[in-house]
N, C-alpha and C. Protein backbone atom coordinates (compact mmCIF):
# COMPACT_ATOMS: atom_id res chain seq x y z
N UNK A 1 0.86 -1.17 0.00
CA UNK A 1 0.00 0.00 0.00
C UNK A 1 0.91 1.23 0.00
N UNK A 2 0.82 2.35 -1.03
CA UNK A 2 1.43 3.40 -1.18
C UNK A 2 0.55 4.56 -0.58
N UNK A 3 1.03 5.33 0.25
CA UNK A 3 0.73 6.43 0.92
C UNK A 3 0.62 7.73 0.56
N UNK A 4 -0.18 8.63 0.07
CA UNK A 4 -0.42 9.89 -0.37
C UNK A 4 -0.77 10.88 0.42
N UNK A 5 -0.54 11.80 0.22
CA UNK A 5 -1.11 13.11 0.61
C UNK A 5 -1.37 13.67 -0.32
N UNK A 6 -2.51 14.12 -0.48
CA UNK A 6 -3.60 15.11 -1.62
C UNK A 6 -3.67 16.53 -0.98
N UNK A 7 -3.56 17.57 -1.47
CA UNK A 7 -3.99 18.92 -0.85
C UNK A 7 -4.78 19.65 -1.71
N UNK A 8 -6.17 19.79 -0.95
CA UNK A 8 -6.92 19.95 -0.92
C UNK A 8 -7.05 21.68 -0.74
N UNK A 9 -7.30 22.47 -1.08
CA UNK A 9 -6.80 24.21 -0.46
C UNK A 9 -5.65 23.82 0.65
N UNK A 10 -6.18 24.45 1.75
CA UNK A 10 -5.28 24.37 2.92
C UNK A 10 -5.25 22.95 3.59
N UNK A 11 -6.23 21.58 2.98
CA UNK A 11 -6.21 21.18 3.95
C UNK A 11 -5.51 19.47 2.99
N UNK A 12 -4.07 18.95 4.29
CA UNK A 12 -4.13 17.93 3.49
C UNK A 12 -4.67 16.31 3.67
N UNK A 13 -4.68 15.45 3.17
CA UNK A 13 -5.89 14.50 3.04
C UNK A 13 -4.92 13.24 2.91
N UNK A 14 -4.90 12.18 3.49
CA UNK A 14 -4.22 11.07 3.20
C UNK A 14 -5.09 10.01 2.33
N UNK A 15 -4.40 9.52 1.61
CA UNK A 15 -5.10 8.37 0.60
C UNK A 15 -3.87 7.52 0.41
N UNK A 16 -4.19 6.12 0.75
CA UNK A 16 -3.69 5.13 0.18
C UNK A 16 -4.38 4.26 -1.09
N UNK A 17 -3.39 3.49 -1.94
CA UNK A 17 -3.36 3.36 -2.99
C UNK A 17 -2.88 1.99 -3.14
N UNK A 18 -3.32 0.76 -3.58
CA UNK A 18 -2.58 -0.10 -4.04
C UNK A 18 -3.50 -0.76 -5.26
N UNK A 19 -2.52 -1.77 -5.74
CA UNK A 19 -3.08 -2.53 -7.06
C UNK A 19 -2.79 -1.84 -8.08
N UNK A 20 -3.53 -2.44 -9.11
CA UNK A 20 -3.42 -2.08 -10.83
C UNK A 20 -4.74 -2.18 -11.62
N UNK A 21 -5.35 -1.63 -12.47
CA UNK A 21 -6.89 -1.77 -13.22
C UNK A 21 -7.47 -0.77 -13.15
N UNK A 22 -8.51 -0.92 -13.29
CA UNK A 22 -10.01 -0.52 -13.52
C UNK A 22 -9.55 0.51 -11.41
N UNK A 23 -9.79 2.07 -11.45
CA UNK A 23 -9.77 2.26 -10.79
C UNK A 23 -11.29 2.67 -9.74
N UNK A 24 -11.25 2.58 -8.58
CA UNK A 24 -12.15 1.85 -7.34
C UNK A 24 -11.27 2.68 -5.96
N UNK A 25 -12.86 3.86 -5.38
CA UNK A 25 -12.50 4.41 -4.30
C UNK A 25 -13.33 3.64 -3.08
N UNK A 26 -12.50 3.68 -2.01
CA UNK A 26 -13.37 2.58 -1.12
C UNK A 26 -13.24 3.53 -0.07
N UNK A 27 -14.68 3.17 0.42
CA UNK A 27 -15.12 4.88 2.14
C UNK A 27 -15.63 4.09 2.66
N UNK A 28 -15.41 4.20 4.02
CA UNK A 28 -15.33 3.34 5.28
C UNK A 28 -16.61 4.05 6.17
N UNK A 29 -17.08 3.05 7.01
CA UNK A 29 -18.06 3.55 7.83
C UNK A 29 -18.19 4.79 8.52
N UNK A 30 -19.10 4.61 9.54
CA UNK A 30 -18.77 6.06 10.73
C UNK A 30 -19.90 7.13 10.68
N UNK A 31 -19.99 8.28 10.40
CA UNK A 31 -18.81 9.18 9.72
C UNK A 31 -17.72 9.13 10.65
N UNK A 32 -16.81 9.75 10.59
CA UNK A 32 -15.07 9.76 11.35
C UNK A 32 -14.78 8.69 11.45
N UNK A 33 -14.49 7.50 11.01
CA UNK A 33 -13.87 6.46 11.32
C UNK A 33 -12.74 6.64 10.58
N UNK A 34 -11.59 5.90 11.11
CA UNK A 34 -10.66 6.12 10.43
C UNK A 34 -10.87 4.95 8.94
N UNK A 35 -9.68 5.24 8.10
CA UNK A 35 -10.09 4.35 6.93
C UNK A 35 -9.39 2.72 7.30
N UNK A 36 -10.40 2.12 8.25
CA UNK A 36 -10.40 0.57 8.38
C UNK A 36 -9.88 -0.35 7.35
N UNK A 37 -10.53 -0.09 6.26
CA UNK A 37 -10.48 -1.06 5.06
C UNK A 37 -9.33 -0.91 3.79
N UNK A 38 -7.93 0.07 5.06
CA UNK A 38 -7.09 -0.12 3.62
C UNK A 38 -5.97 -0.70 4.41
N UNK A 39 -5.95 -2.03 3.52
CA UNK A 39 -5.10 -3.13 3.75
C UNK A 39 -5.04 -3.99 2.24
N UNK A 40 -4.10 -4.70 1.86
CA UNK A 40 -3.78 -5.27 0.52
C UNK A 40 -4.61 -6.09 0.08
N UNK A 41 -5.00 -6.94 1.70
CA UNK A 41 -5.42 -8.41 1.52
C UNK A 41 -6.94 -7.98 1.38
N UNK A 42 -7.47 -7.00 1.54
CA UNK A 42 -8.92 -6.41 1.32
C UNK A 42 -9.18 -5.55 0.02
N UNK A 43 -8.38 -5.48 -0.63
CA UNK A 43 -8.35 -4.45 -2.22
C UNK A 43 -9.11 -5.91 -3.22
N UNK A 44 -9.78 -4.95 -3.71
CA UNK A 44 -10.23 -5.64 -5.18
C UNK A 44 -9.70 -5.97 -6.06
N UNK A 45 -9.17 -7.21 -6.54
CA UNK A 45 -7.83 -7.77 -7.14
C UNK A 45 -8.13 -6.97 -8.75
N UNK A 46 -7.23 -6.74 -8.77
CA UNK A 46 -7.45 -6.86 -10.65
C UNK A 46 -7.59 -5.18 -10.72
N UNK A 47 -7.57 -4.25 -9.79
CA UNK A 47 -7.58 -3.17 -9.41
C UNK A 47 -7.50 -2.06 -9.08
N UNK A 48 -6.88 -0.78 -9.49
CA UNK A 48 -6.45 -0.06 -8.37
C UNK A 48 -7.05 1.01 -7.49
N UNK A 49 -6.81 0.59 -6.36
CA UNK A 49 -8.00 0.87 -4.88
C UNK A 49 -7.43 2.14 -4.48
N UNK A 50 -8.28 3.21 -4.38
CA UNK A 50 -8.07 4.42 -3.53
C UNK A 50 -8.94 4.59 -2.35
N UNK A 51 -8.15 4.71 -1.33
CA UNK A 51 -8.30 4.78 -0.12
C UNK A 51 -8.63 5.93 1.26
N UNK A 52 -9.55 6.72 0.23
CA UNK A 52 -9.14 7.97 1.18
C UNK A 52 -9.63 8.37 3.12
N UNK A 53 -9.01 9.44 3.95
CA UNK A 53 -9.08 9.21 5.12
C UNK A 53 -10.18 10.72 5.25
N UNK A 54 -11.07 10.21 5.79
CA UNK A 54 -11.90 11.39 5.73
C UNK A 54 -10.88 13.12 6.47
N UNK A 55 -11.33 13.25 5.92
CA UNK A 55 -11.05 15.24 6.71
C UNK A 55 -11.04 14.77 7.77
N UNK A 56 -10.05 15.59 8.67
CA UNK A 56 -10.08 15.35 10.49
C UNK A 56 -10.15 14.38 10.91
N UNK A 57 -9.98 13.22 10.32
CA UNK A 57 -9.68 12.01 10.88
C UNK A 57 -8.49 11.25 10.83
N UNK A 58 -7.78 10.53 12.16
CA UNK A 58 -6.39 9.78 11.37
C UNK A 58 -5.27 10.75 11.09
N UNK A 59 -5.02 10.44 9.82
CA UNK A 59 -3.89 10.98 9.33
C UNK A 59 -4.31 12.22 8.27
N UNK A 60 -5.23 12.47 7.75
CA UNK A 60 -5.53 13.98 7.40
C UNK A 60 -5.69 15.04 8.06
N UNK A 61 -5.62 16.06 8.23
CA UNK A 61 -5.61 17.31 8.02
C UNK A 61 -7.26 18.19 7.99
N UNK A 62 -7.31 18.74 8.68
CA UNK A 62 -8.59 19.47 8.61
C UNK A 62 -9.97 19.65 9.78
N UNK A 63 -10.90 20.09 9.87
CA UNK A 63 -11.71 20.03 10.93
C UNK A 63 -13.01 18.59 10.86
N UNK A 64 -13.73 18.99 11.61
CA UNK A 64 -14.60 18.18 11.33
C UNK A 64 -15.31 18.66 10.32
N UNK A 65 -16.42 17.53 9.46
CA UNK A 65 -16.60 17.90 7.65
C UNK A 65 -18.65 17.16 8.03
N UNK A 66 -18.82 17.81 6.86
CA UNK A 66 -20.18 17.33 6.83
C UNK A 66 -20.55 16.61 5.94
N UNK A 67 -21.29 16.06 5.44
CA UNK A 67 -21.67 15.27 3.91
C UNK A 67 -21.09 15.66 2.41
N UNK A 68 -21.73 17.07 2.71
CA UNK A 68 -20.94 18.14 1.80
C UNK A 68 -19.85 18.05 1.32
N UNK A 69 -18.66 18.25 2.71
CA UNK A 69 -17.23 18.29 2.73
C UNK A 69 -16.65 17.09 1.67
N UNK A 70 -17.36 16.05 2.59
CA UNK A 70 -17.19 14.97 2.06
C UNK A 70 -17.19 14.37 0.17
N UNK A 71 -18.27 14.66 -0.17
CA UNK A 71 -18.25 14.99 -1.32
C UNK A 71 -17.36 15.70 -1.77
N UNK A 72 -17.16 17.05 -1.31
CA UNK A 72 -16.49 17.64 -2.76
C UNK A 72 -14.94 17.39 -2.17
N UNK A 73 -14.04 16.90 -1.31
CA UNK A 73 -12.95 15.97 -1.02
C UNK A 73 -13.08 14.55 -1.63
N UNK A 74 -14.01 13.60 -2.01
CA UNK A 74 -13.96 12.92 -3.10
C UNK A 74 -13.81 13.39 -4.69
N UNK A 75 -14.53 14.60 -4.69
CA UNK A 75 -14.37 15.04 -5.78
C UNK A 75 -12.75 15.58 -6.41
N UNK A 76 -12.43 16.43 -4.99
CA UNK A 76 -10.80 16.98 -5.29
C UNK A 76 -9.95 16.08 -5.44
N UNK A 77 -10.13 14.93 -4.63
CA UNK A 77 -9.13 13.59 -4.60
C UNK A 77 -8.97 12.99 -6.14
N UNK A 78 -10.15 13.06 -6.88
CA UNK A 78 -10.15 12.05 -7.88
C UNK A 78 -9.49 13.08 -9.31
N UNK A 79 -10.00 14.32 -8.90
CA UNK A 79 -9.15 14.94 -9.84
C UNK A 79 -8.08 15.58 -9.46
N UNK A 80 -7.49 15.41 -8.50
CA UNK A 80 -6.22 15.59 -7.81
C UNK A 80 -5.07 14.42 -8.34
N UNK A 81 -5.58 13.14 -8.54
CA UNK A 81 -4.88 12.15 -8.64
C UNK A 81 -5.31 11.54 -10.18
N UNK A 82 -5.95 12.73 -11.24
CA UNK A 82 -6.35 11.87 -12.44
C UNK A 82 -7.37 11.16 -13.35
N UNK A 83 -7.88 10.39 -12.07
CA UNK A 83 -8.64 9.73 -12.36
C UNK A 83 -10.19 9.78 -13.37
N UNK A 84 -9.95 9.34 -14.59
CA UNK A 84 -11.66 9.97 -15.05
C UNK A 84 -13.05 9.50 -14.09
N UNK A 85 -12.85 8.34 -14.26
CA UNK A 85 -14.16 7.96 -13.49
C UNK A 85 -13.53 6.43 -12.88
N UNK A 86 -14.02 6.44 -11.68
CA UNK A 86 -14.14 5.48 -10.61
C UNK A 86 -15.18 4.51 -10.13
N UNK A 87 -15.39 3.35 -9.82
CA UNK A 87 -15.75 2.52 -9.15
C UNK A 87 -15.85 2.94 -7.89
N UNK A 88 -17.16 3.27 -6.88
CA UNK A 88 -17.54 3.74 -5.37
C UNK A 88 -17.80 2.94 -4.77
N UNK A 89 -16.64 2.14 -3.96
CA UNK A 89 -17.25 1.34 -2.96
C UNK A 89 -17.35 1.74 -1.63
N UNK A 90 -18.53 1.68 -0.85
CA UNK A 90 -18.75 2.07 0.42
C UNK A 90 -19.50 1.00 1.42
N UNK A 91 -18.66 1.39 2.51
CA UNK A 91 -18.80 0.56 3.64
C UNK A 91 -19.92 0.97 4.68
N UNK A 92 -20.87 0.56 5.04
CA UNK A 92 -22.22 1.32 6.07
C UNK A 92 -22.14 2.60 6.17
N UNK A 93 -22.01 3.81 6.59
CA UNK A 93 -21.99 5.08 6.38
C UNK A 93 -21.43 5.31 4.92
N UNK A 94 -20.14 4.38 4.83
CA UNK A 94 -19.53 5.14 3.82
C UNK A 94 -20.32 4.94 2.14
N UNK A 95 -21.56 3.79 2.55
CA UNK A 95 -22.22 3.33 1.16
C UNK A 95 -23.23 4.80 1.05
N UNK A 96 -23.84 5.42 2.28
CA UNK A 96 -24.58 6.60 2.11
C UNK A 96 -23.97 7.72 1.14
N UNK A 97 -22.33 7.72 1.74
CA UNK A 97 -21.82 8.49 1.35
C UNK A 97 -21.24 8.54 -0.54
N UNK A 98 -21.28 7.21 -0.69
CA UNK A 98 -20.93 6.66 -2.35
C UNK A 98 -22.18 7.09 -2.97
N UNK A 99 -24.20 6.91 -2.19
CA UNK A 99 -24.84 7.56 -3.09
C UNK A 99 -24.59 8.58 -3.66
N UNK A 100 -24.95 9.29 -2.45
CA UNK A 100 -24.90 10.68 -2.42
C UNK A 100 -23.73 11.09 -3.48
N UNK A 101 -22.49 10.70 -3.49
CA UNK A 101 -21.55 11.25 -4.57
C UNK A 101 -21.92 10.28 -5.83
N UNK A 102 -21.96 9.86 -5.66
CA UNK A 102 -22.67 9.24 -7.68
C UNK A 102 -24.07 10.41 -7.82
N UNK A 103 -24.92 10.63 -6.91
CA UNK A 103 -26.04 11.66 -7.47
C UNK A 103 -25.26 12.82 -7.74
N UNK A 104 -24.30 13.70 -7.01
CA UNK A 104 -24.02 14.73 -7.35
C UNK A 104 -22.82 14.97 -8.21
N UNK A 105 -22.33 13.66 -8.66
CA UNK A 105 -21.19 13.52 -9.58
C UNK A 105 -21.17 12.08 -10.81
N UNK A 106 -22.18 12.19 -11.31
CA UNK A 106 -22.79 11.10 -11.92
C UNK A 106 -22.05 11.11 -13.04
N UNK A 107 -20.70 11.53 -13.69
CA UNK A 107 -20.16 11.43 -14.77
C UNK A 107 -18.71 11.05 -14.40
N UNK A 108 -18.31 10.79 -13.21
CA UNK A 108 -17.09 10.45 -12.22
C UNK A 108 -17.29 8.88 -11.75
N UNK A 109 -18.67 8.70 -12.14
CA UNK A 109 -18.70 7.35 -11.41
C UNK A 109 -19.17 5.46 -12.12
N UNK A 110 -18.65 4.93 -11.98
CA UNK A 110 -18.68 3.90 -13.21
C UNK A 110 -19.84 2.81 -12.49
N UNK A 111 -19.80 2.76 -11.17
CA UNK A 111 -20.51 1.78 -10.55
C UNK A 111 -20.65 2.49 -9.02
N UNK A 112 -21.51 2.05 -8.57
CA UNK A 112 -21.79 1.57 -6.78
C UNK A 112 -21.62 0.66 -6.43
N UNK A 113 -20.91 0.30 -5.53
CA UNK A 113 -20.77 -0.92 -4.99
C UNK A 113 -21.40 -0.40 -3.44
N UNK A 114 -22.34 -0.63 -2.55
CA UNK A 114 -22.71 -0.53 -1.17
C UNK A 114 -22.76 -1.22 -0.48
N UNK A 115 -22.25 -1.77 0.52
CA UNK A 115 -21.78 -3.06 1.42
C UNK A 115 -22.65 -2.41 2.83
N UNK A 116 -23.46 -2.84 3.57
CA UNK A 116 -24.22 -3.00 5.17
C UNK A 116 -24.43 -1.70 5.33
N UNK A 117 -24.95 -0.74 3.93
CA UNK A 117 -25.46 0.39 3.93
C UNK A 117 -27.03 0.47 4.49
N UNK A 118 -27.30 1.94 4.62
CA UNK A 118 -28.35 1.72 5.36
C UNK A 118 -29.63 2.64 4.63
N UNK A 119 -29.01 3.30 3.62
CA UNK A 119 -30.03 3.78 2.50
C UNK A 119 -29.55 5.05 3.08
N UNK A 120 -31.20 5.70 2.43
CA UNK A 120 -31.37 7.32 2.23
C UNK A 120 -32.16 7.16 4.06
N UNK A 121 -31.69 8.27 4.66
CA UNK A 121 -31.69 8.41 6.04
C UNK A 121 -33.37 8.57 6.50
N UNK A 122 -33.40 7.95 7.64
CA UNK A 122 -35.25 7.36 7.99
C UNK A 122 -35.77 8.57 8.49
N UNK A 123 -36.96 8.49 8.25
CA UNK A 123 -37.93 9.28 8.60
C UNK A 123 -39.24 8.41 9.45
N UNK A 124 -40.32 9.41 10.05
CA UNK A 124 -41.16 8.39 10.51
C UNK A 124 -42.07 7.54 9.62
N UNK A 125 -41.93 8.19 8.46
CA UNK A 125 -43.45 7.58 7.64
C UNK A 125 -42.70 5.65 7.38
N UNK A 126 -41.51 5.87 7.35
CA UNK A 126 -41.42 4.11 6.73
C UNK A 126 -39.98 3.52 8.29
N UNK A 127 -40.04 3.89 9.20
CA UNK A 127 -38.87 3.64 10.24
C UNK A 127 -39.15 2.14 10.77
N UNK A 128 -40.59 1.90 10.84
CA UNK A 128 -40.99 0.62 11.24
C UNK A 128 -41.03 -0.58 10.40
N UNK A 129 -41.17 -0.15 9.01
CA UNK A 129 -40.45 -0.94 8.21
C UNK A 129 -39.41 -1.37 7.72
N UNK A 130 -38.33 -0.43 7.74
CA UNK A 130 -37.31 -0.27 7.88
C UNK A 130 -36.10 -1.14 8.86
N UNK A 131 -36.63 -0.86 9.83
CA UNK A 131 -36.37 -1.62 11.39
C UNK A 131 -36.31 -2.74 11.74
N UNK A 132 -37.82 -3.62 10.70
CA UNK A 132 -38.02 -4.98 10.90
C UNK A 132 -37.44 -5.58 9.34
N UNK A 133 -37.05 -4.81 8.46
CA UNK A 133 -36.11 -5.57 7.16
C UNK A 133 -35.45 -4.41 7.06
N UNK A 134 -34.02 -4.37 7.69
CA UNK A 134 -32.76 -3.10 7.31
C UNK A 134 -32.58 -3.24 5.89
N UNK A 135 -32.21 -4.62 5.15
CA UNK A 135 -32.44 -3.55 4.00
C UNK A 135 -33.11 -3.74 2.37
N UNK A 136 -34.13 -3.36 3.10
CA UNK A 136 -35.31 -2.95 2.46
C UNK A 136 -35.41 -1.92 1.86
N UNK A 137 -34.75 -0.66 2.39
CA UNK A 137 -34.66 0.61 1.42
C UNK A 137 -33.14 0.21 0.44
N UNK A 138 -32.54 -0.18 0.85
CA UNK A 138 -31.44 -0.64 -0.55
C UNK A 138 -31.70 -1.46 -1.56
N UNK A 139 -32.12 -2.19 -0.91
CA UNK A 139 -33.34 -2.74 -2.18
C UNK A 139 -34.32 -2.28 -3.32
N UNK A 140 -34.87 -1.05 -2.76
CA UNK A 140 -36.02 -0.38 -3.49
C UNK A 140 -34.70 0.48 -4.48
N UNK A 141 -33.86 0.75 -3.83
CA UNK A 141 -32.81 1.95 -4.29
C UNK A 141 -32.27 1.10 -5.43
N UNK A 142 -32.01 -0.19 -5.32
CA UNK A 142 -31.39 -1.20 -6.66
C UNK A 142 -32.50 -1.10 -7.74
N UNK A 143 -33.83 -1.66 -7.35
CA UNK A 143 -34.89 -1.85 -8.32
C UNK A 143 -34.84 -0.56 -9.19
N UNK A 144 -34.64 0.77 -8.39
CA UNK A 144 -34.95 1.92 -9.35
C UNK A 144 -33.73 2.28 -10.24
N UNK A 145 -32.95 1.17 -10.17
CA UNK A 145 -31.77 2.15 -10.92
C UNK A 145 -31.64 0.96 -11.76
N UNK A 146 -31.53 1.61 -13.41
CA UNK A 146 -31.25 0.59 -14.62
C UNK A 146 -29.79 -0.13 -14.27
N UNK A 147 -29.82 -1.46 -14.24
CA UNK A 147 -28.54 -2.14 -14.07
C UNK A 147 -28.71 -2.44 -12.81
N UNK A 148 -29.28 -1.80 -12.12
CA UNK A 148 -29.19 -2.27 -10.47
C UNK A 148 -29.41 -3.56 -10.22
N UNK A 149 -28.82 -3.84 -8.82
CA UNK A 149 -29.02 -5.16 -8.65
C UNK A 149 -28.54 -4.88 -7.50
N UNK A 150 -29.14 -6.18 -6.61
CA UNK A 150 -29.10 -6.22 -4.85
C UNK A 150 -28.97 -7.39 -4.60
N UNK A 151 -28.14 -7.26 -3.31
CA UNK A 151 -27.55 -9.17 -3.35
C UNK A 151 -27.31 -8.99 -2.22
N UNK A 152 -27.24 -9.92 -1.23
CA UNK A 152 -26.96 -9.84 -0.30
C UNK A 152 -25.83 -11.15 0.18
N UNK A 153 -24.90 -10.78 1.18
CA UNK A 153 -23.73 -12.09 1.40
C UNK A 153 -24.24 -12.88 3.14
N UNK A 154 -24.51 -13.58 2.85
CA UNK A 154 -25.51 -14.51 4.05
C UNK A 154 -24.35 -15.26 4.94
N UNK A 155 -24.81 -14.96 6.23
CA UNK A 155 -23.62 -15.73 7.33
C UNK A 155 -22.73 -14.73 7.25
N UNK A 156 -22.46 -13.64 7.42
CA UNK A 156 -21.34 -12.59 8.10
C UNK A 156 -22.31 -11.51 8.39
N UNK A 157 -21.31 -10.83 9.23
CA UNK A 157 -21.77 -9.53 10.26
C UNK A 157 -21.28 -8.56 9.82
N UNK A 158 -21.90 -7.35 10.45
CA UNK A 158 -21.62 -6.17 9.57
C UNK A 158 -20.26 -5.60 8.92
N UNK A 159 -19.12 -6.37 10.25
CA UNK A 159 -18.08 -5.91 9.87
C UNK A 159 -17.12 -6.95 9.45
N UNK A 160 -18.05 -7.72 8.47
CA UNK A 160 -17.12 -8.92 8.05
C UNK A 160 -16.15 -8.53 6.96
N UNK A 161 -15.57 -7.50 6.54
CA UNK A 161 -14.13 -7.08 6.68
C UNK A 161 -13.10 -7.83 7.31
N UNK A 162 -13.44 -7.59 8.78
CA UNK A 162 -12.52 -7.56 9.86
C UNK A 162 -12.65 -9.70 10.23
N UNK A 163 -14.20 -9.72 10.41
CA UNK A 163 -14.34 -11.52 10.59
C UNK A 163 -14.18 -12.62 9.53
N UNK A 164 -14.15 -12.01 8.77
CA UNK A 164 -14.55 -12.89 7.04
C UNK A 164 -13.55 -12.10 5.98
N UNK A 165 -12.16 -11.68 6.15
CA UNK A 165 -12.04 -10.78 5.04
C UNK A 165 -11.51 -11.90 3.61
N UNK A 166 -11.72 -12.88 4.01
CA UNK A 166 -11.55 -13.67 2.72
C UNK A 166 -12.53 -13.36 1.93
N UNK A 167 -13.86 -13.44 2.45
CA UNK A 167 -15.63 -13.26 1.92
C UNK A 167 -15.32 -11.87 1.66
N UNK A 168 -14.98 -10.64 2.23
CA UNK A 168 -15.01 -9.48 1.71
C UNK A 168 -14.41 -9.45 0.19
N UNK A 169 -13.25 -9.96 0.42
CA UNK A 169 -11.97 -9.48 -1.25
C UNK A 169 -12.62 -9.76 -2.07
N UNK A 170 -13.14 -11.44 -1.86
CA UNK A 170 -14.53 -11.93 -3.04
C UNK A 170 -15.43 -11.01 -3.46
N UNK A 171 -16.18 -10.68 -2.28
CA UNK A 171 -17.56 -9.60 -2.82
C UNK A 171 -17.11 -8.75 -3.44
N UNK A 172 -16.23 -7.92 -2.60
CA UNK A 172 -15.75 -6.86 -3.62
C UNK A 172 -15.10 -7.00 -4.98
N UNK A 173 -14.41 -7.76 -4.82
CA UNK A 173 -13.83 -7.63 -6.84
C UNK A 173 -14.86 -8.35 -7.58
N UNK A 174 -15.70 -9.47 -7.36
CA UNK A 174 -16.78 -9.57 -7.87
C UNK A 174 -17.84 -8.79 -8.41
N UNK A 175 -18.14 -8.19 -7.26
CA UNK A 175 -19.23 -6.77 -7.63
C UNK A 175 -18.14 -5.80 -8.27
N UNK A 176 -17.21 -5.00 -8.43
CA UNK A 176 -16.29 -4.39 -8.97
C UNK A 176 -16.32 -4.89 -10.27
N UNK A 177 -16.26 -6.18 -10.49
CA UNK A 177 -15.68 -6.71 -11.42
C UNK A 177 -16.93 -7.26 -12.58
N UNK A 178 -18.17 -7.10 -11.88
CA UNK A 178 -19.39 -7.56 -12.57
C UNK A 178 -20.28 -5.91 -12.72
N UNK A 179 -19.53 -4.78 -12.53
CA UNK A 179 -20.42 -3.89 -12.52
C UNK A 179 -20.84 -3.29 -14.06
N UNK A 180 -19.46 -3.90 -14.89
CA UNK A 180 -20.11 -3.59 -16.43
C UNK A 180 -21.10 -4.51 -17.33
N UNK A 181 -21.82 -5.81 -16.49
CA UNK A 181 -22.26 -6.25 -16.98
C UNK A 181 -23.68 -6.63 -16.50
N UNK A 182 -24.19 -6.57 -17.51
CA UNK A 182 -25.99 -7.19 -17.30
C UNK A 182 -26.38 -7.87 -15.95
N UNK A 183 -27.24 -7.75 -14.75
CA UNK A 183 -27.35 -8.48 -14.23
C UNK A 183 -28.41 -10.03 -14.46
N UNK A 184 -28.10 -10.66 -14.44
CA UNK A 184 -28.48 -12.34 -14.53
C UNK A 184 -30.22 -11.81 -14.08
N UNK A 185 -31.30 -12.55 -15.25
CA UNK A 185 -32.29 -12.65 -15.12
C UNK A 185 -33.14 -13.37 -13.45
């Protein structure tokens, strides 16, 4: 894993980097968590994985950030470092955070990948449904989008990263790796 610093105006931003391919940004839970999920044996083979550390967290630079921030620091990162368009993989907060930047940067982004995301944020009218099938709104969010598709990986826990990361590398370069193609009838 190669180590970066991106600067951002005043503020600077750590991103790690490993592999080769089809390039793939991966955002980690929280918000503020540090970036958990950059390690070799967890990159999407066939790949190359950008890793960035949110604002004010870890090893970047900066205050605390809002959704906003967030976004347009994915945005500076990717054209900071090149990249035309990317593969968004996100981890429970960080899958909120991969929508949200594919809606407001929908020509940067090649796929979603969302791992133990929790959708578009609850309200009362659907919380009880919600509650008794978590994810049920990621679901509806696959159906509406051409190409979408929803799958779920059965027998691991939320942070099977950390318990299962054999089952993670799979999912991920799989879904990474199946995002240019048709999903199966």
């Amino acid at each position: 894993m190669e180590s970066q610093i991106i600067r951002l105006g005043a503020t600077a931003l750590h991103v790690g980097v490993t592999g080769h391919g089809p390039d793939v940004v991966v955002l980690t839970g929280g918000p503020g968590c540090v970036q958990y999920l950059e390690r070799d044996d967890l990159a999407p083979r066939n790949h190359r994985a950008w890793y960035p550390e949110p604002r004010g967290v870890g090893r970047s630079g900066g205050g605390p950030h809002t959704m906003e921030d967030a976004i347009a620091d994915l945005e500076g990162i990717r054209a900071a470092v090149g990249v035309r368009t990317w593969i968004v993989v996100g981890h429970s907060w960080g899958c909120d955070l991969a929508v949200r930047y594919a809606v407001e940067h929908p020509e940067a982004v090649a796929a979603v990948v969302g791992i133990a995301g929790r959708g578009p944020q609850r309200d009362r009218t659907w919380s009880e449904a919600y509650e008794a099938c978590p994810p049920w709104s990621m679901a509806q969010i696959a159906a509406l989008i051409r190409r979408g598709r929803f799958t779920t990986v059965p027998d691991v826990p939320h942070d099977f990263w950390f318990t299962h990361p054999e089952v993670w590398t799979r999912t991920v370069t799989d879904a990474c790796t199946d995002h240019g193609r048709s999903p199966s009838p």
